[in-house]
Protein backbone atom coordinates (compact mmCIF):
# COMPACT_ATOMS: atom_id res chain seq x y z
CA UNK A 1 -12.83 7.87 16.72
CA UNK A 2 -10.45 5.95 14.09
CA UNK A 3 -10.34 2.53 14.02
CA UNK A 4 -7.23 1.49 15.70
CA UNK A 5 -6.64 4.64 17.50
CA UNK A 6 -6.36 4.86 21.46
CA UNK A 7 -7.57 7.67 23.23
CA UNK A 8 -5.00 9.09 25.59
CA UNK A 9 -2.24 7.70 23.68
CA UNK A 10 0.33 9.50 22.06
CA UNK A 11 1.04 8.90 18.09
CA UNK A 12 4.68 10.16 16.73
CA UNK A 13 4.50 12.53 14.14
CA UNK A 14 7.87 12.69 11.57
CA UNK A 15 7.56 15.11 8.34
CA UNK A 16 9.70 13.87 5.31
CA UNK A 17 10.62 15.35 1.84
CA UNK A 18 10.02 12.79 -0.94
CA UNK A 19 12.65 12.67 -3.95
CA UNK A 20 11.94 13.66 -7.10
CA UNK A 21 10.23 10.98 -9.35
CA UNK A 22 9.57 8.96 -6.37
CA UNK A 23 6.52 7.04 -4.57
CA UNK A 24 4.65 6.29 -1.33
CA UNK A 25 2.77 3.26 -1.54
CA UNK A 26 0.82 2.80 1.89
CA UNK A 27 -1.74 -0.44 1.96
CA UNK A 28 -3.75 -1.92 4.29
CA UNK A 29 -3.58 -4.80 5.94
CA UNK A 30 -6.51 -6.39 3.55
CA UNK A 31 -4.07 -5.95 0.65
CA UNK A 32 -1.02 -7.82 1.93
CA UNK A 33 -2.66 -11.00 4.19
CA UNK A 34 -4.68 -13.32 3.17
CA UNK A 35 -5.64 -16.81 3.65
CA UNK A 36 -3.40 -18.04 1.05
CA UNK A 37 -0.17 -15.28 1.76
CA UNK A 38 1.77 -14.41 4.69
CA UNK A 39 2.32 -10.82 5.45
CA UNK A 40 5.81 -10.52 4.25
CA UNK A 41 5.03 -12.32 1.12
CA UNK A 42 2.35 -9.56 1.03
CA UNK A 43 4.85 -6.75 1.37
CA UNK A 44 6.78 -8.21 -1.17
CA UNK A 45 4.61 -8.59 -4.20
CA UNK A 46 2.92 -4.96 -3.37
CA UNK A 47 5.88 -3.42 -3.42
CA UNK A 48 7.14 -5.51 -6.60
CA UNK A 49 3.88 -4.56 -8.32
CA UNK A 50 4.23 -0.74 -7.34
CA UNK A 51 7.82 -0.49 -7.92
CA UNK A 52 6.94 -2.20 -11.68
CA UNK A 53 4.27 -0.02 -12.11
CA UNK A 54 5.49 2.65 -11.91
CA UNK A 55 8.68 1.70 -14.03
CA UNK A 56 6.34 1.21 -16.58
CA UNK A 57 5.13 4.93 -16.01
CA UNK A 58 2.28 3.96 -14.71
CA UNK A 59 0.26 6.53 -12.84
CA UNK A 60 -0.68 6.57 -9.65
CA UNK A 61 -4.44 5.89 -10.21
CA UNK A 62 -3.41 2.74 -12.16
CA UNK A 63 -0.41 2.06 -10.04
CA UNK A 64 -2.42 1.36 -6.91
CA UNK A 65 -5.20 -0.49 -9.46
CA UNK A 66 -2.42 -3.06 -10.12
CA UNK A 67 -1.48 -3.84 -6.25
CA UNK A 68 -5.17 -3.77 -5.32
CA UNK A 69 -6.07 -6.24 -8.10
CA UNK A 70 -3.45 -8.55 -7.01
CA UNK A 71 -5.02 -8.81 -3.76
CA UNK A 72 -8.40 -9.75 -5.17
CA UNK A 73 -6.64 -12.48 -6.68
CA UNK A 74 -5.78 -14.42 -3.16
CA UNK A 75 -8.82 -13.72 -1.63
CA UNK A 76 -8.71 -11.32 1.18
CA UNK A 77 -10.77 -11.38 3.91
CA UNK A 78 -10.41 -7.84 5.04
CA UNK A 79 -11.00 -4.31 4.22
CA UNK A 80 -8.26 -3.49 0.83
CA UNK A 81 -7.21 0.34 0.17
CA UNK A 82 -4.25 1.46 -1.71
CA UNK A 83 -2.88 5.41 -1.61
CA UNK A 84 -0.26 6.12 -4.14
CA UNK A 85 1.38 9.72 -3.44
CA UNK A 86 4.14 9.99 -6.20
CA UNK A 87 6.51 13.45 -6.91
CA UNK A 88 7.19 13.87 -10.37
């Protein structure tokens, strides 16, 4: 079973289109709390970082390098993963 996931529980599903030269940044939870940084300062500077990033043209490979290293740099205590989906 995942981690996190109920058994006899039921999970909404929603389908979505993204736009053209656009971005899905999802993170865990290792990525945006830490010790030193709340959760919405978390949200904040990965989504600064991505939205940057990828500004910079960036790909998404290096894109998600950039938010992950960020949260090596405040010392996370938990699991870190980064998944950029972008449409070009």
């Amino acid at each position: 079973m995942v981690l996190g996931v109920l058994p006899h529980t039921d999970y909404p599903e929603e389908t979505f289109t993204l736009d053209h030269d656009s971005a899905l940044v999802l993170v865990t939870d290792g990525v945006v709390e830490g010790p030193g940084l709340t959760l919405d300062a978390g949200l904040d500077r990965a989504g600064t970082l991505a939205a940057e990033a990828l500004n910079e043209g960036l790909g998404t490979e290096a894109t998600a390098d950039r938010v992950l290293d960020a949260a090596d740099a405040v010392d996370h205590l938990d699991d870190a993963a980064v998944l950029v989906i972008r449409r070009l």
